[in-house]
C-alpha atoms as a PDB file:
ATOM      1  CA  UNK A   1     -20.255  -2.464  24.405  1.00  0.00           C
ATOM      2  CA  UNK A   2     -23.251  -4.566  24.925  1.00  0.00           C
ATOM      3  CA  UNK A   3     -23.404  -7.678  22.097  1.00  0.00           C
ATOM      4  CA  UNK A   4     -26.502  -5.984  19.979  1.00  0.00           C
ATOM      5  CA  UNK A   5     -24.433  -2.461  19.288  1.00  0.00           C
ATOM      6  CA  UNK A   6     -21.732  -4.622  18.529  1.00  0.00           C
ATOM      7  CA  UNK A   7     -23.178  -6.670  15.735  1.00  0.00           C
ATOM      8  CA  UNK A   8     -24.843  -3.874  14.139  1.00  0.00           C
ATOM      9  CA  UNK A   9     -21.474  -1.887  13.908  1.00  0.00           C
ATOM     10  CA  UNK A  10     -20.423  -5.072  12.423  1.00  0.00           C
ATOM     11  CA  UNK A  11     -23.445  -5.064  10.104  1.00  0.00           C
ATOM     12  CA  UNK A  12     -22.860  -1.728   8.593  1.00  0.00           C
ATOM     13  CA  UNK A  13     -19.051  -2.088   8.607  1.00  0.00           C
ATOM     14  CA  UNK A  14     -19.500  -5.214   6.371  1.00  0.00           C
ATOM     15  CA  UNK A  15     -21.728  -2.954   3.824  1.00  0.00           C
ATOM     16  CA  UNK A  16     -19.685  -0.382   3.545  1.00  0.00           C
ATOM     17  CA  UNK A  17     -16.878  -2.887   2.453  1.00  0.00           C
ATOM     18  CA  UNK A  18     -18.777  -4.351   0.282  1.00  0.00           C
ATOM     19  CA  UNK A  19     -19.670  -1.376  -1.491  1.00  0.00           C
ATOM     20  CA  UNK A  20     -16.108  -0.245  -1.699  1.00  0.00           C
ATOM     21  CA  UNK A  21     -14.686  -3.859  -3.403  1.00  0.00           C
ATOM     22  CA  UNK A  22     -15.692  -2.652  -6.925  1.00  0.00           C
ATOM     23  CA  UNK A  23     -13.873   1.066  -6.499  1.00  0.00           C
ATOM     24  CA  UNK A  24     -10.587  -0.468  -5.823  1.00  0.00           C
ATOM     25  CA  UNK A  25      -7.770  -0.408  -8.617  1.00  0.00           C
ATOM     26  CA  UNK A  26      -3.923  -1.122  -8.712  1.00  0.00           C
ATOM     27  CA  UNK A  27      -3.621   2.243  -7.629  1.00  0.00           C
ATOM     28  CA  UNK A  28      -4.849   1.677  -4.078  1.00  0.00           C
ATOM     29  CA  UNK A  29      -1.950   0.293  -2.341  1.00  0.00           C
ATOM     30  CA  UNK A  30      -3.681  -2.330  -0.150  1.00  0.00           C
ATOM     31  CA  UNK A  31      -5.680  -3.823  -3.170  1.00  0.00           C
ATOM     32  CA  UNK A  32      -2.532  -3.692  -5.035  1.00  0.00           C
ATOM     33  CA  UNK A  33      -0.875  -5.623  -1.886  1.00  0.00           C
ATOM     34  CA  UNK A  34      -3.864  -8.131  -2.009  1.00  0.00           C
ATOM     35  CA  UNK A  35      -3.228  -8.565  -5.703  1.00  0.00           C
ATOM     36  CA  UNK A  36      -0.050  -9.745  -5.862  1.00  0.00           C
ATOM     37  CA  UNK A  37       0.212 -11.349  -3.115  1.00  0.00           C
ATOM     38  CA  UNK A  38       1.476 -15.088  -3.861  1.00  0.00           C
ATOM     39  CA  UNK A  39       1.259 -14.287  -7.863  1.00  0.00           C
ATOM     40  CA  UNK A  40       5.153 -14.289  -8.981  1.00  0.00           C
ATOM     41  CA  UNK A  41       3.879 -15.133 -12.422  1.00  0.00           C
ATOM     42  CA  UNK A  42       1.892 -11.455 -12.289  1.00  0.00           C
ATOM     43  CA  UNK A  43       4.649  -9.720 -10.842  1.00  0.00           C
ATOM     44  CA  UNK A  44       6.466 -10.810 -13.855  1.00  0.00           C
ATOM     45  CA  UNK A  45       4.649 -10.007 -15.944  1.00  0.00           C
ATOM     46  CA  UNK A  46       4.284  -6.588 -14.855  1.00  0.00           C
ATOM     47  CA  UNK A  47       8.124  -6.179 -14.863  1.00  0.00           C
ATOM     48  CA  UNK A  48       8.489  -8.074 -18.191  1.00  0.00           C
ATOM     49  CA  UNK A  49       6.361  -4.591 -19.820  1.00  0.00           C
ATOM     50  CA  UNK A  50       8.074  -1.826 -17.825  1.00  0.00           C
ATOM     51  CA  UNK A  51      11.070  -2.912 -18.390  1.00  0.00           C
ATOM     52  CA  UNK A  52      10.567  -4.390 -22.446  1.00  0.00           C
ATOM     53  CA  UNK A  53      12.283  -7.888 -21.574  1.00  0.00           C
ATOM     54  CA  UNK A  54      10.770 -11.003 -22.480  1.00  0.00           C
ATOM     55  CA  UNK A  55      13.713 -13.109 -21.046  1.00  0.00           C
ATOM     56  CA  UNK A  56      12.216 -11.956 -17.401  1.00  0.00           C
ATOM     57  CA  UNK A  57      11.448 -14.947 -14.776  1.00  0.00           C
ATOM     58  CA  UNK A  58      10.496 -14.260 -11.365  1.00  0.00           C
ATOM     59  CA  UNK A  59      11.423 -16.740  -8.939  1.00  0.00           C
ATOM     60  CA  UNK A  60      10.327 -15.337  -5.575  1.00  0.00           C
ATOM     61  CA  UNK A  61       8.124 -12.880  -4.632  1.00  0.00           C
ATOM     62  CA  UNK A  62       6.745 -11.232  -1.632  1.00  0.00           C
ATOM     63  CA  UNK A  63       4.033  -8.300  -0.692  1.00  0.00           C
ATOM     64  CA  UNK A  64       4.757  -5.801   2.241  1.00  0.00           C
ATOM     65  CA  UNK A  65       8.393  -7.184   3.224  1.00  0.00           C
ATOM     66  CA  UNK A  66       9.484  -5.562   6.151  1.00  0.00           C
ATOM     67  CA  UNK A  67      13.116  -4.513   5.717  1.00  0.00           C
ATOM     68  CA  UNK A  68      14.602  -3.817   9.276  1.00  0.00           C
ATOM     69  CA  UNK A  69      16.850  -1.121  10.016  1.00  0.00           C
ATOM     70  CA  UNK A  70      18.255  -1.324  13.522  1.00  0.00           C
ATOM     71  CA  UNK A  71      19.994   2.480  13.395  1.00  0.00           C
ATOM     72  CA  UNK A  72      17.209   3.960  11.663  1.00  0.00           C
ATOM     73  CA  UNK A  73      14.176   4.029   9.907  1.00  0.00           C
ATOM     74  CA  UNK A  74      13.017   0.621   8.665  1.00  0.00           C
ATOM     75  CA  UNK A  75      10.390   0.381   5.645  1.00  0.00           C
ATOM     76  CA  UNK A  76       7.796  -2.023   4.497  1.00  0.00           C
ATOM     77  CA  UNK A  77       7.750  -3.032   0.386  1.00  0.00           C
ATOM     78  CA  UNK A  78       4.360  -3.079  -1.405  1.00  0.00           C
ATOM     79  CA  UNK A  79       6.075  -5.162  -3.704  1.00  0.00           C
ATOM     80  CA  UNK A  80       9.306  -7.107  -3.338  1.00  0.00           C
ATOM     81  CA  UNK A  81      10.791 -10.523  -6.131  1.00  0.00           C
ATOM     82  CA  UNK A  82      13.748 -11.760  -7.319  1.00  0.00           C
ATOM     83  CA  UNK A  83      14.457 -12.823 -10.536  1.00  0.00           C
ATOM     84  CA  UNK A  84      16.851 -15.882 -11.584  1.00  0.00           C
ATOM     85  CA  UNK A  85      19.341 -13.992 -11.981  1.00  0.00           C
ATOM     86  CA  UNK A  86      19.234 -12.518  -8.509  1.00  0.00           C
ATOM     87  CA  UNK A  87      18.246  -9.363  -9.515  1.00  0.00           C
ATOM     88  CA  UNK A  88      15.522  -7.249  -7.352  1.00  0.00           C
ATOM     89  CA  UNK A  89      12.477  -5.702  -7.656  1.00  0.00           C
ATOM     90  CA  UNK A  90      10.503  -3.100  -5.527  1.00  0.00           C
ATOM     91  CA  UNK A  91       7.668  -2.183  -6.418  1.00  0.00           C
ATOM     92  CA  UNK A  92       5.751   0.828  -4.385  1.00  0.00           C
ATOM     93  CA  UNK A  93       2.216   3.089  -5.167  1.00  0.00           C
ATOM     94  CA  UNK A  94       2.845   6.503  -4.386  1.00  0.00           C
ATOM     95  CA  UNK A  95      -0.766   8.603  -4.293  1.00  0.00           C
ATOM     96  CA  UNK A  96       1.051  11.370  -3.522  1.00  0.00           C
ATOM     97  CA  UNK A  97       3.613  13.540  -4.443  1.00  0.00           C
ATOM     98  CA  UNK A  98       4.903  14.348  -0.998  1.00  0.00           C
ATOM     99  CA  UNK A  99       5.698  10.291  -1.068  1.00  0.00           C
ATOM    100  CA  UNK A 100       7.269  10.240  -4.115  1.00  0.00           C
ATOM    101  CA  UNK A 101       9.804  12.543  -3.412  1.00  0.00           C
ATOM    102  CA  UNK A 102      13.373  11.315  -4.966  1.00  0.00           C
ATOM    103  CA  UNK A 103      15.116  11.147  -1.534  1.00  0.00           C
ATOM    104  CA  UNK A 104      12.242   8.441  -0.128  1.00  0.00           C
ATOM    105  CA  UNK A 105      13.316   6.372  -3.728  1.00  0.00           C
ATOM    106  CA  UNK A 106      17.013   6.689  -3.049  1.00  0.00           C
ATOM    107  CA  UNK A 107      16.298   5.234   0.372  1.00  0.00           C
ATOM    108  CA  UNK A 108      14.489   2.382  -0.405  1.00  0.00           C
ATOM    109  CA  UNK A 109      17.526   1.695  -3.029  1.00  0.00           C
ATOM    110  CA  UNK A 110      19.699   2.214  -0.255  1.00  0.00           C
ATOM    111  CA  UNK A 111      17.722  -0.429   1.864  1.00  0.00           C
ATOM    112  CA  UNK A 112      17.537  -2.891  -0.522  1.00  0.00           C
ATOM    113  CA  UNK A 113      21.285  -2.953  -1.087  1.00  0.00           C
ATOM    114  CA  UNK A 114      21.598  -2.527   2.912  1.00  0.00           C
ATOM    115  CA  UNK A 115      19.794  -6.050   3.583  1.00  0.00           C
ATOM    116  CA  UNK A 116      21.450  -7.745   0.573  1.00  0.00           C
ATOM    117  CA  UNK A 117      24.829  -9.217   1.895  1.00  0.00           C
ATOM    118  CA  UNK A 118      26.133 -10.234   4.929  1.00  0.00           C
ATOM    119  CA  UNK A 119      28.735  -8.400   7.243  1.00  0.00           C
ATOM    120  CA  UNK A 120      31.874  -9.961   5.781  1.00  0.00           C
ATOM    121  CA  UNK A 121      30.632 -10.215   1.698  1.00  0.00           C
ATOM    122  CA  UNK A 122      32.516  -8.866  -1.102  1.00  0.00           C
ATOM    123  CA  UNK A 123      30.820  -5.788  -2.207  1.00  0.00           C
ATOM    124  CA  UNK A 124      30.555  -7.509  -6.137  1.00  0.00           C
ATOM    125  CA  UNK A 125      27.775  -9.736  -4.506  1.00  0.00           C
ATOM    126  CA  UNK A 126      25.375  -6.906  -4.534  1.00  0.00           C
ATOM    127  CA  UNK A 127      22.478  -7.382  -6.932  1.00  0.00           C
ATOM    128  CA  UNK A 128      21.856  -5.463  -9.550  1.00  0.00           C
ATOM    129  CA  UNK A 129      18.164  -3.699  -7.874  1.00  0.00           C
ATOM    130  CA  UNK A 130      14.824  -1.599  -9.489  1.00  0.00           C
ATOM    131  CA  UNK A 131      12.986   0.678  -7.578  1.00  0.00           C
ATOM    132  CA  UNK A 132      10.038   1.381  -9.099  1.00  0.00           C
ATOM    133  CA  UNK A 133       7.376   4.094  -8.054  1.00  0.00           C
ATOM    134  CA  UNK A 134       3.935   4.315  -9.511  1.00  0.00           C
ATOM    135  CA  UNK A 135       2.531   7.650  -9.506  1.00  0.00           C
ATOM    136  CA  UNK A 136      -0.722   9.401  -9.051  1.00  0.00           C
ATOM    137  CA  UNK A 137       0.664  12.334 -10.534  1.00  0.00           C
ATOM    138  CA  UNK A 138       3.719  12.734 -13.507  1.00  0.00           C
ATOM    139  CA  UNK A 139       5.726  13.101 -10.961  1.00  0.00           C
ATOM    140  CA  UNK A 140       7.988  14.797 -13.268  1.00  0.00           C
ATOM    141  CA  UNK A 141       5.382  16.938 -15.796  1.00  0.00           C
ATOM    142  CA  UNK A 142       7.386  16.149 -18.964  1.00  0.00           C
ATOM    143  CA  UNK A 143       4.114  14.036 -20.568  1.00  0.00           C
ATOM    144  CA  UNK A 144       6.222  10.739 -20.616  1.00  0.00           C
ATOM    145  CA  UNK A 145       5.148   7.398 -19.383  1.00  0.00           C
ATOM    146  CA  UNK A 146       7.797   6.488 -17.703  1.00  0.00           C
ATOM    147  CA  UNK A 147      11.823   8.172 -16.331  1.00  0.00           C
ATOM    148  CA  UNK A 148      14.330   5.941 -15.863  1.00  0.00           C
ATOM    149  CA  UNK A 149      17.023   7.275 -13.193  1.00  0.00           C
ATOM    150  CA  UNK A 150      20.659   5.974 -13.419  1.00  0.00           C
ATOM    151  CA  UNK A 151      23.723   7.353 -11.757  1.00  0.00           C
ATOM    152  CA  UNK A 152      26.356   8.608 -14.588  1.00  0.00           C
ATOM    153  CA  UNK A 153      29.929  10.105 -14.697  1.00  0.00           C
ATOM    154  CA  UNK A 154      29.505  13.536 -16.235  1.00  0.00           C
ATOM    155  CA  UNK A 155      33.192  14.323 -16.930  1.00  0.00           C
ATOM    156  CA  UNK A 156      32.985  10.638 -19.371  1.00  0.00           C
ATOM    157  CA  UNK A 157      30.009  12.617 -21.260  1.00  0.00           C
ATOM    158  CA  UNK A 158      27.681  10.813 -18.710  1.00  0.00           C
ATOM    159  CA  UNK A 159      28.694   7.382 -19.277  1.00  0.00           C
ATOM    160  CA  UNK A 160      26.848   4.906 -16.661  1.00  0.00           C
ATOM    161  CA  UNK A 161      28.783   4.830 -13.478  1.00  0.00           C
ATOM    162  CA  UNK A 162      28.205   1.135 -13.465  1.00  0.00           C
ATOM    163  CA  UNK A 163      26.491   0.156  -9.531  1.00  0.00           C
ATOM    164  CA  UNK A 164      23.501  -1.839 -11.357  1.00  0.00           C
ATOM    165  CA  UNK A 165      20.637   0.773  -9.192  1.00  0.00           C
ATOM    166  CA  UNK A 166      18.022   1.821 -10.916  1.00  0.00           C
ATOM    167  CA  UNK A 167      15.022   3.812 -10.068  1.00  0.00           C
ATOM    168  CA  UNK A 168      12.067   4.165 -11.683  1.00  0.00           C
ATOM    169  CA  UNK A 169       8.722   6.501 -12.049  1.00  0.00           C
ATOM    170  CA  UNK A 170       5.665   5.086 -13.662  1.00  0.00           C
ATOM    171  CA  UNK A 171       3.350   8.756 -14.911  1.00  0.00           C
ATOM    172  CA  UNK A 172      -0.078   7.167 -13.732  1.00  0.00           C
ATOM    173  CA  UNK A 173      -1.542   9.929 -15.426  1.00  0.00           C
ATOM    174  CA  UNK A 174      -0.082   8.417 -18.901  1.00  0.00           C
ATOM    175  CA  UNK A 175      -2.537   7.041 -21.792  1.00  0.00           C
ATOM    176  CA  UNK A 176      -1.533   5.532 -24.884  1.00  0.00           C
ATOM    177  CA  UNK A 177      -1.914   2.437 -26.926  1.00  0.00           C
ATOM    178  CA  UNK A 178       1.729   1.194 -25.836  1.00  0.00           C
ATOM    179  CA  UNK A 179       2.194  -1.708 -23.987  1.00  0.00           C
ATOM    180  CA  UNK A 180       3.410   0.453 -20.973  1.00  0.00           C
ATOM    181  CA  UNK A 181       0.334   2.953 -21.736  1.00  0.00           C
ATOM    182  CA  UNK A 182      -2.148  -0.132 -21.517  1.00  0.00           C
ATOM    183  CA  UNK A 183      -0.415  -0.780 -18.465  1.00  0.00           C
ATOM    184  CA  UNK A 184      -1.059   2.286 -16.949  1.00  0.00           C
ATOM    185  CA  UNK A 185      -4.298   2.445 -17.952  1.00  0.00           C
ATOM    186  CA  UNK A 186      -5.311  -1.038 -16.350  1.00  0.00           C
ATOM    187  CA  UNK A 187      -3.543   0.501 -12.959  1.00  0.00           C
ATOM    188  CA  UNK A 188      -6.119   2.924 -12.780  1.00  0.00           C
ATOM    189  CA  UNK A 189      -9.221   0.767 -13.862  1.00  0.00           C
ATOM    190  CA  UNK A 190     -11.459  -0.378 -11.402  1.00  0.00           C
ATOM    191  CA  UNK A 191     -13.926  -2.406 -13.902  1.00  0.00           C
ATOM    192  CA  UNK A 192     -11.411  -5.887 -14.991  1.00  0.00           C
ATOM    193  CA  UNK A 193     -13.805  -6.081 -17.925  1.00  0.00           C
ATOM    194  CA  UNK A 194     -12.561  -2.421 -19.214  1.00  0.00           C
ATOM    195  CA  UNK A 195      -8.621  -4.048 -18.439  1.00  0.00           C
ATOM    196  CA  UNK A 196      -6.460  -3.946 -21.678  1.00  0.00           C
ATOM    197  CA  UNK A 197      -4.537  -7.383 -20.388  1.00  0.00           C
ATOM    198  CA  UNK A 198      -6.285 -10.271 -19.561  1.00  0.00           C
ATOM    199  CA  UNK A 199      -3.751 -11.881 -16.957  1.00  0.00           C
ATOM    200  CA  UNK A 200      -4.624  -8.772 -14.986  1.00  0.00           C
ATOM    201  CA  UNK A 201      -8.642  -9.057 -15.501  1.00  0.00           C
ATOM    202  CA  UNK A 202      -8.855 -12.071 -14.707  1.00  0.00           C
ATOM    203  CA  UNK A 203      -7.187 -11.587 -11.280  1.00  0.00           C
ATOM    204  CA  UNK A 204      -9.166  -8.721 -10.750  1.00  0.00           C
ATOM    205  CA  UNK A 205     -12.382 -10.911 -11.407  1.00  0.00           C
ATOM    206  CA  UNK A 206     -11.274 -13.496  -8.939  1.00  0.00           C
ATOM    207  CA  UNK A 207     -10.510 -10.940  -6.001  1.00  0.00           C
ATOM    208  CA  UNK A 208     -14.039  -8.365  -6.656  1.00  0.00           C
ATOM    209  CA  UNK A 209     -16.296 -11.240  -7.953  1.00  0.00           C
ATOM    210  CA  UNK A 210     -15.551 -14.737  -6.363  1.00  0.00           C
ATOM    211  CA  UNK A 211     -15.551 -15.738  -3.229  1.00  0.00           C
ATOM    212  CA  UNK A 212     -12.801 -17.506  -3.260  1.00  0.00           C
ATOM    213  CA  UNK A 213     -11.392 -14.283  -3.254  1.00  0.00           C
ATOM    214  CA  UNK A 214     -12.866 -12.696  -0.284  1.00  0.00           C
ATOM    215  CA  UNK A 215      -9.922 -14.193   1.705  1.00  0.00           C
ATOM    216  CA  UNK A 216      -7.332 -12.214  -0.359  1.00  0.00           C
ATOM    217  CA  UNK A 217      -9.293  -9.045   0.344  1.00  0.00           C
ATOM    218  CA  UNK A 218      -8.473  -8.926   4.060  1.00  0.00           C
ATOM    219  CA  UNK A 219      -5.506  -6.351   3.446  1.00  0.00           C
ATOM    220  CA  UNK A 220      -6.944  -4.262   1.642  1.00  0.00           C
ATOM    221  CA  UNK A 221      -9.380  -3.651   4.223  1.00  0.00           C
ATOM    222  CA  UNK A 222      -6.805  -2.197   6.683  1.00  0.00           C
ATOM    223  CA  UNK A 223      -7.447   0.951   6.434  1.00  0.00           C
ATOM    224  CA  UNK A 224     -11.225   0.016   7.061  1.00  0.00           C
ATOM    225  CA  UNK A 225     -10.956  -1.863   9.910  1.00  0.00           C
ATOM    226  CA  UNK A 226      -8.412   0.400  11.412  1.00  0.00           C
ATOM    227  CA  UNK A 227     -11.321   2.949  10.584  1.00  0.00           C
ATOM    228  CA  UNK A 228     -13.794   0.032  12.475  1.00  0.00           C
ATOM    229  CA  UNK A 229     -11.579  -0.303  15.973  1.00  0.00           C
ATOM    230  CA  UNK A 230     -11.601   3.813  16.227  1.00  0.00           C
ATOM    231  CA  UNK A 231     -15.361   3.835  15.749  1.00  0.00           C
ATOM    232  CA  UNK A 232     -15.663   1.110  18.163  1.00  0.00           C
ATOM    233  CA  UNK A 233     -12.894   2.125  20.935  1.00  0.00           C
ATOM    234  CA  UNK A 234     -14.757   5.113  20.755  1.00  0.00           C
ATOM    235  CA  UNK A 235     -18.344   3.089  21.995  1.00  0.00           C
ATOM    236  CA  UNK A 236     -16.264   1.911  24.419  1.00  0.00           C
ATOM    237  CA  UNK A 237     -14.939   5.024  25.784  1.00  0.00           C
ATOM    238  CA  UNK A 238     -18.402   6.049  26.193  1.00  0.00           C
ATOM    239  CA  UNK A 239     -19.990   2.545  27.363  1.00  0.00           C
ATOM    240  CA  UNK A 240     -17.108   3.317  30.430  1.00  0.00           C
ATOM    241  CA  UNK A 241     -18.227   7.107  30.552  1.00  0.00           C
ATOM    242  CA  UNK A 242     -21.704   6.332  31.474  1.00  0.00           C
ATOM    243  CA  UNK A 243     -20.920   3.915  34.031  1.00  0.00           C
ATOM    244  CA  UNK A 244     -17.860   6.441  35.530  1.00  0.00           C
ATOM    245  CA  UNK A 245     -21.062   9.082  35.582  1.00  0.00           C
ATOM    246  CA  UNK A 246     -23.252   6.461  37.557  1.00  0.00           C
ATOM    247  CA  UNK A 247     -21.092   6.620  40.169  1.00  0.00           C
ATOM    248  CA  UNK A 248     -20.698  10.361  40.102  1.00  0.00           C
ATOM    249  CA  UNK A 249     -16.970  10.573  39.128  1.00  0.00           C
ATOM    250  CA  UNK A 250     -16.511  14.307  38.381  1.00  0.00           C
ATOM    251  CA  UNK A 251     -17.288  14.982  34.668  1.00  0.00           C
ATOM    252  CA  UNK A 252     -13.566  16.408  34.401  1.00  0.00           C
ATOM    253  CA  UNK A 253     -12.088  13.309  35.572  1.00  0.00           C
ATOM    254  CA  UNK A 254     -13.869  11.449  33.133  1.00  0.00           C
ATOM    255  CA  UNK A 255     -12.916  13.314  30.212  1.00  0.00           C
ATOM    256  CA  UNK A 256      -8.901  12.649  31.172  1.00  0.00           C
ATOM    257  CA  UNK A 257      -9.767   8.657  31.741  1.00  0.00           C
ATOM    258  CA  UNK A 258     -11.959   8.318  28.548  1.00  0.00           C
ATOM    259  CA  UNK A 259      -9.984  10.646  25.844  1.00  0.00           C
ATOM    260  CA  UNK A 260     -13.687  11.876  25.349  1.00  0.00           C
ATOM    261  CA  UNK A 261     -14.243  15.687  24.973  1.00  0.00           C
ATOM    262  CA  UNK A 262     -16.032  17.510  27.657  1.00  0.00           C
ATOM    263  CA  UNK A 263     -18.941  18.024  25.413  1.00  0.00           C
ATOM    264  CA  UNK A 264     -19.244  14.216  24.931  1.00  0.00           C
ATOM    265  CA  UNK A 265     -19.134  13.923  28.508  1.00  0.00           C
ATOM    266  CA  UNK A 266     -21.260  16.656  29.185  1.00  0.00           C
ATOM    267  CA  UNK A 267     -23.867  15.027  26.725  1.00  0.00           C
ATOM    268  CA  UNK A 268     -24.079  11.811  27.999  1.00  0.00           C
ATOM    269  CA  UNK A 269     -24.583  13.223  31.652  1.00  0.00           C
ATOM    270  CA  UNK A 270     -27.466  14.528  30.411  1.00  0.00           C
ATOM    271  CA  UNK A 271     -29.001  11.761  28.885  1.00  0.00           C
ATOM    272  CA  UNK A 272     -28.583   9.614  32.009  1.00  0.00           C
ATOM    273  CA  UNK A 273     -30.721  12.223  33.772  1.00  0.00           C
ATOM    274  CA  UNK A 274     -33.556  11.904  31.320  1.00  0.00           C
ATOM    275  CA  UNK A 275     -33.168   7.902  31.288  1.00  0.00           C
ATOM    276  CA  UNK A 276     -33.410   8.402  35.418  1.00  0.00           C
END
């Protein structure tokens, strides 16, 4: 691609980020990613209302943690910390209901636990673990604003079976003047000056409205500059099209060697005949 296509592909992909910046909320994965990242204090925060504790402290905290499984399928956390008393946190957005199925939550439980102590460690070392999922939808249609999921021994009239594993779904769909419905509410709002809790506005602020924050935005343009190196693999396909036609490679050929379709091809062969 010749230098003057390339910076005007540039051009316009810049614009179009910039006029996607103010639509983001918490509810975009990769903008919640962005807006965690290195904020423990936020992350706690967070916790400290979906769970009702005020004795919370996060001490470490991490966006999209890769945990590796070498006999299966390994996953990536939106959200992973650890609090002082080792406890951990997952936190994940899940737009859709196909992703928040129950078996995908049990799995990221399982991986947590999986990557938690070494080959030879007594099993009492594992931590006690949340997974929580934020929904688009109420995952579960009963109206509440959150379901707590705990395993239970049903012959011992359900009495908590004790492994510390908890899973969590967050109704994004929830309003009310609770602290967890405020929560909610500030998950879905794109406009920090309509955000019920400050510590969250004010982040929100920094990341749309500095530029100081522009560096923090980088992942949550993934899926826009995954977007940008289709569009421009795709000027490059046809960059080596034309020249493949110049030297009267069959059309045919060219279609297998580019990935272009044979109308693209077919197209272009024509518009070297006019240019000639």
């Amino acid at each position: 691609m010749n230098s003057e296509k390339e910076n005007e592909l540039k051009l316009a992909f810049k614009e179009k980020i910039l006029k996607r910046i103010p639509e983001f909320c918490l509810m975009d994965d990769t903008y919640m990613t962005a807006f965690f990242n290195d904020q423990p204090e936020l992350i706690e925060f967070v916790l400290s209302i979906i769970l009702e504790r005020d004795d919370l402290k996060v001490v470490s905290s991490e966006t999209q943690k890769p945990l590796k499984n070498i006999q299966g399928r390994s996953i990536i956390l939106d959200v992973y910390a650890v609090d002082r008393q080792g406890k951990e946190y997952n936190i994940e957005i899940q737009n859709s209901s196909a992703n928040a199925n129950p078996k995908r939550a049990r799995y990221y439980s399982s991986m947590l636990d999986s990557n938690a102590i070494l080959p030879k460690d007594d099993f009492k070392k594992l931590p006690e673990t949340y997974v929580i999922f934020f929904t688009q939808q109420d995952y579960f249609k009963r109206g509440l604003p959150l379901y707590t999921i705990e395993r239970s021994i049903k012959e011992l009239d359900n009495s908590s079976f004790g492994d510390e594993q908890h899973i969590i779904y967050i109704n994004g769909r929830f309003k009310g003047d609770s602290p967890i419905g405020k929560l909610i509410h500030d998950f879905n709002c794109a406009n920090p000056r309509q955000m019920h809790y400050d510590k969250l506005a004010e982040r929100s602020i920094d990341l749309k409205e500095t530029s100081e924050g522009d560096g923090s935005m980088c992942k949550i343009m993934q899926e826009l500059n995954e977007e940008y190196a289709k569009l421009y693999a795709k000027l490059h396909d046809k960059e080596t099209a034309k020249n493949l036609l110049q030297l009267d490679v069959p059309i045919e050929k060219i279609v297998i060697a580019t990935g272009l379709s044979l109308e693209e091809v077919t197209k272009l062969a024509e518009e070297i005949k006019k240019e000639n």
